[in-house]
PDB file of N, CA and C in Angstrom:
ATOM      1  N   UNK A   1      12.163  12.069  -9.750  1.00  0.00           N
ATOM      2  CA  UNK A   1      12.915  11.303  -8.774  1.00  0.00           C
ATOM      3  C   UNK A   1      12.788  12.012  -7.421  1.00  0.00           C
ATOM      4  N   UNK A   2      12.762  11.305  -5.978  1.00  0.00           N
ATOM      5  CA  UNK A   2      12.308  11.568  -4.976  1.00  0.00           C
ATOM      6  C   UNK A   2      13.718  11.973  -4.102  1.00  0.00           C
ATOM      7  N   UNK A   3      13.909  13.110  -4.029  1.00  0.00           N
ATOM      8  CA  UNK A   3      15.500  13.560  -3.080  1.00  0.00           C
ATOM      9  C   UNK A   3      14.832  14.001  -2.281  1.00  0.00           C
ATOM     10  N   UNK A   4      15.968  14.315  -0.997  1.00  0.00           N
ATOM     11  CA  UNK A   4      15.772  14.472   0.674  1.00  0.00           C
ATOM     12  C   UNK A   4      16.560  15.742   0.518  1.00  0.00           C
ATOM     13  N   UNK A   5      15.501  16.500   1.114  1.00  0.00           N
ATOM     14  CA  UNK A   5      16.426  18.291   1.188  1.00  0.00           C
ATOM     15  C   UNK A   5      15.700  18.892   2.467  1.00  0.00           C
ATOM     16  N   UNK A   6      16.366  19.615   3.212  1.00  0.00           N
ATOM     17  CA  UNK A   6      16.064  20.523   4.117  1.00  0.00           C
ATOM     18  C   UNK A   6      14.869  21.018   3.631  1.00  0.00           C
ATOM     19  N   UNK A   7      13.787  21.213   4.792  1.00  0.00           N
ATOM     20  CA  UNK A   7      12.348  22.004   4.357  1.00  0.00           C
ATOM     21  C   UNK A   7      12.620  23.857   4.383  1.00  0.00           C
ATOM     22  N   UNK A   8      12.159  24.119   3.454  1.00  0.00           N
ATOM     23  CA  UNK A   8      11.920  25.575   3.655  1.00  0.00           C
ATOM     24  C   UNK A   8      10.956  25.992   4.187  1.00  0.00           C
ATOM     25  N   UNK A   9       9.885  25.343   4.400  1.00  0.00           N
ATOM     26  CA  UNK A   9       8.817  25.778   5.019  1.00  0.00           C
ATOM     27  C   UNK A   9       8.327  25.095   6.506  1.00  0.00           C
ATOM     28  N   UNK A  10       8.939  23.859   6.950  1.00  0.00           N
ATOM     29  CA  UNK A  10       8.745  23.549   8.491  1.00  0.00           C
ATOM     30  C   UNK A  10       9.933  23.241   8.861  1.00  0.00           C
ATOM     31  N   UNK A  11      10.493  24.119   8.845  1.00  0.00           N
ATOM     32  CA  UNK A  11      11.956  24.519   9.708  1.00  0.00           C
ATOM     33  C   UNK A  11      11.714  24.769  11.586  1.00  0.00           C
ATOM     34  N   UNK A  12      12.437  24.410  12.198  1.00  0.00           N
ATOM     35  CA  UNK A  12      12.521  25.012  13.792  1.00  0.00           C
ATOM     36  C   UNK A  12      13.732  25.022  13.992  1.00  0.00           C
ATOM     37  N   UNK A  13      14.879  24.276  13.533  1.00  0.00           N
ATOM     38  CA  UNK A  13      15.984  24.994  13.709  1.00  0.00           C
ATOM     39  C   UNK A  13      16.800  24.952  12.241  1.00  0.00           C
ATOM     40  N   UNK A  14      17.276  23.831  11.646  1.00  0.00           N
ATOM     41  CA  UNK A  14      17.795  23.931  10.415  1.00  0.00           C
ATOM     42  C   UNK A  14      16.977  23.385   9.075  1.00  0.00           C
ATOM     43  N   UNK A  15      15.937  22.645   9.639  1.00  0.00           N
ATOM     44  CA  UNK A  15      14.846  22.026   8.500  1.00  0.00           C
ATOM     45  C   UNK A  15      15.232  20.679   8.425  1.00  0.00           C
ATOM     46  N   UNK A  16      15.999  20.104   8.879  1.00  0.00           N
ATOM     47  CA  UNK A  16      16.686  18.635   8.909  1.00  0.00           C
ATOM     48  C   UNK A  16      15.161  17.693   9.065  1.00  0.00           C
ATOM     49  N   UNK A  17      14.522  18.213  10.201  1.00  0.00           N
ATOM     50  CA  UNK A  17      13.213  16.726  10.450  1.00  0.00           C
ATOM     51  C   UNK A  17      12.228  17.615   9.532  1.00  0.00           C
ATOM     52  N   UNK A  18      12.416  18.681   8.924  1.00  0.00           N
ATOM     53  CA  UNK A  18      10.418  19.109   8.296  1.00  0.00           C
ATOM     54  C   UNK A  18      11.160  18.142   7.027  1.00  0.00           C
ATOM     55  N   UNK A  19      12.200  17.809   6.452  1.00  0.00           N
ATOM     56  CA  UNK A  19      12.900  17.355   5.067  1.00  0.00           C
ATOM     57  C   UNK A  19      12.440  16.147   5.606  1.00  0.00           C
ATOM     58  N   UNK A  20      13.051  15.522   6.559  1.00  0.00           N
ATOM     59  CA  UNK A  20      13.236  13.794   6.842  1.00  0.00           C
ATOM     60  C   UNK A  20      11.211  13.482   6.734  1.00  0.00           C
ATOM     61  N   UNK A  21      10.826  14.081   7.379  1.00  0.00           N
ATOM     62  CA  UNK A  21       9.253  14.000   7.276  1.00  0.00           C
ATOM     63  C   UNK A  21       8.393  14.125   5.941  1.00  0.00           C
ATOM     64  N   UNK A  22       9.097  15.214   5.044  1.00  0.00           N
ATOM     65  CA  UNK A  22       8.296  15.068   3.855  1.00  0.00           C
ATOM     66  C   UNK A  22       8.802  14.272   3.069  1.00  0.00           C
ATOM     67  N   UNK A  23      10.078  14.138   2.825  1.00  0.00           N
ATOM     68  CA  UNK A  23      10.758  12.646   2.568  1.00  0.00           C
ATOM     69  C   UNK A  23      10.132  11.237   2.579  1.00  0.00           C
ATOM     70  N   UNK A  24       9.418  11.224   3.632  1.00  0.00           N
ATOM     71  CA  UNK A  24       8.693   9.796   4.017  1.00  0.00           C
ATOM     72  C   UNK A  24       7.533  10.152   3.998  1.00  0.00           C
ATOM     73  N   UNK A  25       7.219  11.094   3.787  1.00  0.00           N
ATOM     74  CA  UNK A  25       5.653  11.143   4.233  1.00  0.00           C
ATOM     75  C   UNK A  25       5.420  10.767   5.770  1.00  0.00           C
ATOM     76  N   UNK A  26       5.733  11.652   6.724  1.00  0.00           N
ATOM     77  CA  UNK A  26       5.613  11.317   8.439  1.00  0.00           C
ATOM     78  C   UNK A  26       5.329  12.718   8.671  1.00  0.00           C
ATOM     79  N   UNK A  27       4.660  12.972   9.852  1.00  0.00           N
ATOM     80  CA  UNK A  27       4.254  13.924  10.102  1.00  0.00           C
ATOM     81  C   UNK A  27       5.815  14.186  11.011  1.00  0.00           C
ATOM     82  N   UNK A  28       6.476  15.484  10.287  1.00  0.00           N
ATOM     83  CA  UNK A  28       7.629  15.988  11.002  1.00  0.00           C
ATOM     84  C   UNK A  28       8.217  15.848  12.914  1.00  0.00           C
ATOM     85  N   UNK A  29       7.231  16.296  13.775  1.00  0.00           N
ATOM     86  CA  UNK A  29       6.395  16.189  14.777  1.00  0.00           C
ATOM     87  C   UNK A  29       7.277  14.850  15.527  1.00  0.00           C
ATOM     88  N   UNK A  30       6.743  13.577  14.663  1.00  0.00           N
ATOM     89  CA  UNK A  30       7.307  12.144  15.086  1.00  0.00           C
ATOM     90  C   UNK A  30       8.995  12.522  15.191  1.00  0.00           C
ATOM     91  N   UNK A  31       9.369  13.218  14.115  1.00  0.00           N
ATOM     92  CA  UNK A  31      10.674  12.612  13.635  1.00  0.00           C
ATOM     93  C   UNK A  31      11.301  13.616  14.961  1.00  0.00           C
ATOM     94  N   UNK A  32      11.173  14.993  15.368  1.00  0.00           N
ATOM     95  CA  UNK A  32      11.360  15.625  15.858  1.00  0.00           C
ATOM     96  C   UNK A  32      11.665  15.160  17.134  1.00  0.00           C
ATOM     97  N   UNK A  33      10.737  14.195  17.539  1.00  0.00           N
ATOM     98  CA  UNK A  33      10.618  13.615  19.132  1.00  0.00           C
ATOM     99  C   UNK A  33      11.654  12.285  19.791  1.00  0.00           C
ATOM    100  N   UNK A  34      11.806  11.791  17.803  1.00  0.00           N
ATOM    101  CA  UNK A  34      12.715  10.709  17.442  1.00  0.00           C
ATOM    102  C   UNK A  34      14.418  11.218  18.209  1.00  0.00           C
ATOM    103  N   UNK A  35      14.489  12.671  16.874  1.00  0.00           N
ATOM    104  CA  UNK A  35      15.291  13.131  17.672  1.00  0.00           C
ATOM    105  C   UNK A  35      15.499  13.793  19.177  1.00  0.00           C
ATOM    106  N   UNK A  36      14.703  14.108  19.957  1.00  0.00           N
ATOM    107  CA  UNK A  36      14.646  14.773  21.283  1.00  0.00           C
ATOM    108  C   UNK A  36      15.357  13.328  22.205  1.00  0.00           C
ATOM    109  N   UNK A  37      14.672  12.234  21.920  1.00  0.00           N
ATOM    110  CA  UNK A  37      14.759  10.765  22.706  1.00  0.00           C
ATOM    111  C   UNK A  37      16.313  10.589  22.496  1.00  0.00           C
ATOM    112  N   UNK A  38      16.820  10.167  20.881  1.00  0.00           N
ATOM    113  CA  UNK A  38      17.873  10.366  20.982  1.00  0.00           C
ATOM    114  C   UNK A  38      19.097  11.544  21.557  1.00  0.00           C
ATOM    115  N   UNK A  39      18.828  12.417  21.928  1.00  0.00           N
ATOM    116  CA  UNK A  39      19.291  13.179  22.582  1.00  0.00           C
ATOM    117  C   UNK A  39      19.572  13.136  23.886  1.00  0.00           C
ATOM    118  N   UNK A  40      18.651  12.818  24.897  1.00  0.00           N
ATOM    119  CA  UNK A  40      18.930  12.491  25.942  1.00  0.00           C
ATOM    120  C   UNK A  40      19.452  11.065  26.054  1.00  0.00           C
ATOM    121  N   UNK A  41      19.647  10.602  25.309  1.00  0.00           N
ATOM    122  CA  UNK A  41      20.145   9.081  25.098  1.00  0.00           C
ATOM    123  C   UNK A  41      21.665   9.081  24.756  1.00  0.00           C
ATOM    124  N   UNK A  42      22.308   9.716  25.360  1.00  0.00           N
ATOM    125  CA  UNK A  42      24.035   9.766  25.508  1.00  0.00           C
ATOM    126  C   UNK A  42      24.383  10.954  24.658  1.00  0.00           C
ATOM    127  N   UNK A  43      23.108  11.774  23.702  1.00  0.00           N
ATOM    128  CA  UNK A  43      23.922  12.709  23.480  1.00  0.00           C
ATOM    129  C   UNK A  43      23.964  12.797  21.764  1.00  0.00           C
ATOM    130  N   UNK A  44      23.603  11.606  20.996  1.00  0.00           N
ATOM    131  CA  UNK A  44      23.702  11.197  19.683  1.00  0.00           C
ATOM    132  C   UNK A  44      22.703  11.613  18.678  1.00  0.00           C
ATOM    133  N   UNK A  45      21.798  11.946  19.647  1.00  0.00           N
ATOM    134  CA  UNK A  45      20.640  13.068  18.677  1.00  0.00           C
ATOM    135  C   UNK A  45      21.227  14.464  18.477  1.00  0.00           C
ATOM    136  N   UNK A  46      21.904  14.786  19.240  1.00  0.00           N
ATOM    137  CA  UNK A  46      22.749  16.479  18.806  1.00  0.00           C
ATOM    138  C   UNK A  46      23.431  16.029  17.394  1.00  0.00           C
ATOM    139  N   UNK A  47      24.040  15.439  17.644  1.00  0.00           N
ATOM    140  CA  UNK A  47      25.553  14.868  16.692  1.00  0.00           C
ATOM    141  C   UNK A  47      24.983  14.460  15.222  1.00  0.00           C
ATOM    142  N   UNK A  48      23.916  13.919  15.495  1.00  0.00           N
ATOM    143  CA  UNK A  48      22.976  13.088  14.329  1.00  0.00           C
ATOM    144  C   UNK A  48      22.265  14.307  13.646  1.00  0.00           C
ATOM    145  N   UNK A  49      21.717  15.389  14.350  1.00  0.00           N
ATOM    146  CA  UNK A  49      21.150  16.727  14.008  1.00  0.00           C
ATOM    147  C   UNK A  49      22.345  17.346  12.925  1.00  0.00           C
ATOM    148  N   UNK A  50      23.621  17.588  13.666  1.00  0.00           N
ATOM    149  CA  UNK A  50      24.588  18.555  13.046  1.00  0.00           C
ATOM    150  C   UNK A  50      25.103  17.804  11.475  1.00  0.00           C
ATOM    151  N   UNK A  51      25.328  16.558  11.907  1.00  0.00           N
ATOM    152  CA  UNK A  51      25.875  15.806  10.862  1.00  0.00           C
ATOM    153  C   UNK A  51      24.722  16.005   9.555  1.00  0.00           C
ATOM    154  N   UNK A  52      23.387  15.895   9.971  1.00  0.00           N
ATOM    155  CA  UNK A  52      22.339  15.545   9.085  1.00  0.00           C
ATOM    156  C   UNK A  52      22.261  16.970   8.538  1.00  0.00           C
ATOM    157  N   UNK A  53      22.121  17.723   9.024  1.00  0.00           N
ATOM    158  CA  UNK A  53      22.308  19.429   8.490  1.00  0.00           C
ATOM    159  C   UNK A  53      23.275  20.001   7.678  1.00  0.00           C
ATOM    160  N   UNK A  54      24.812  19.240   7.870  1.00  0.00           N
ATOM    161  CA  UNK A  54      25.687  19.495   6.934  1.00  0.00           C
ATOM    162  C   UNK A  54      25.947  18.723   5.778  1.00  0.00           C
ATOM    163  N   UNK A  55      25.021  17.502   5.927  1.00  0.00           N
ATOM    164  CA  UNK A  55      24.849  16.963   4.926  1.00  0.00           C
ATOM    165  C   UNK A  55      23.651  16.734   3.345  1.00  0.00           C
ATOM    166  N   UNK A  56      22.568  17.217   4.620  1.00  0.00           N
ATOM    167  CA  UNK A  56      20.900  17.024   3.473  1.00  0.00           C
ATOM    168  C   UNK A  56      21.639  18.240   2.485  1.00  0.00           C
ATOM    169  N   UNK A  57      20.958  18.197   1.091  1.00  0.00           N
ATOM    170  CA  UNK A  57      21.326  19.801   0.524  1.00  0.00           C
ATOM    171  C   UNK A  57      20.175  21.016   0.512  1.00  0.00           C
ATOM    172  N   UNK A  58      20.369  21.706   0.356  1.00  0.00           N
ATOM    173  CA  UNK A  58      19.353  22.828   0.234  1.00  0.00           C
ATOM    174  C   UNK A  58      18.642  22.585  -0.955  1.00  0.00           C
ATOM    175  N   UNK A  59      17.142  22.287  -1.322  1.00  0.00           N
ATOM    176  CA  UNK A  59      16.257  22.685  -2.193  1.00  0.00           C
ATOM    177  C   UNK A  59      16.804  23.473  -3.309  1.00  0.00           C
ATOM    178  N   UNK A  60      16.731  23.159  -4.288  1.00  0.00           N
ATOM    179  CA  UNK A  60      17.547  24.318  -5.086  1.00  0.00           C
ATOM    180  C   UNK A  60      16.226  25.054  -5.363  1.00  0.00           C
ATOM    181  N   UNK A  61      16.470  26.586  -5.594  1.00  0.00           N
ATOM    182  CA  UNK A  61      15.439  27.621  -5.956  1.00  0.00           C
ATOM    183  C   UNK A  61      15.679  28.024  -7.529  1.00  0.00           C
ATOM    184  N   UNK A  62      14.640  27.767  -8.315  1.00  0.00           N
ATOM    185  CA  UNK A  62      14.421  27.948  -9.952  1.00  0.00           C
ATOM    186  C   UNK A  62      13.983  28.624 -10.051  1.00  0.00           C
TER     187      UNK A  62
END
């Protein structure tokens, strides 16, 4: 089954877009810029970042 978790390996600040990217199969990059746009866009890409970070879960390590 296909779950959405923070990346451990293309992280730049919490791993929120390297997860959302391998998730979909998107090159991280897009999603990253997705968020930058929303950001300067009243502010809702920060908020959308923090929320999405306290929510994706961590990868579990086996």
């Amino acid at each position: 089954m296909k779950r959405l978790y923070l990346s451990d390996t293309d992280r730049k600040i919490g791993g929120v877009c390297g997860g959302i990217g391998e998730y979909f199969g998107v090159d991280p990059t897009l999603i990253r810029l997705l968020w930058i746009i929303l950001a300067f866009m009243g502010g809702t890409g920060i908020l959308a970042y923090i929320i999405a970070w306290a929510i994706i879960p961590q990868r579990p390590k086996f």
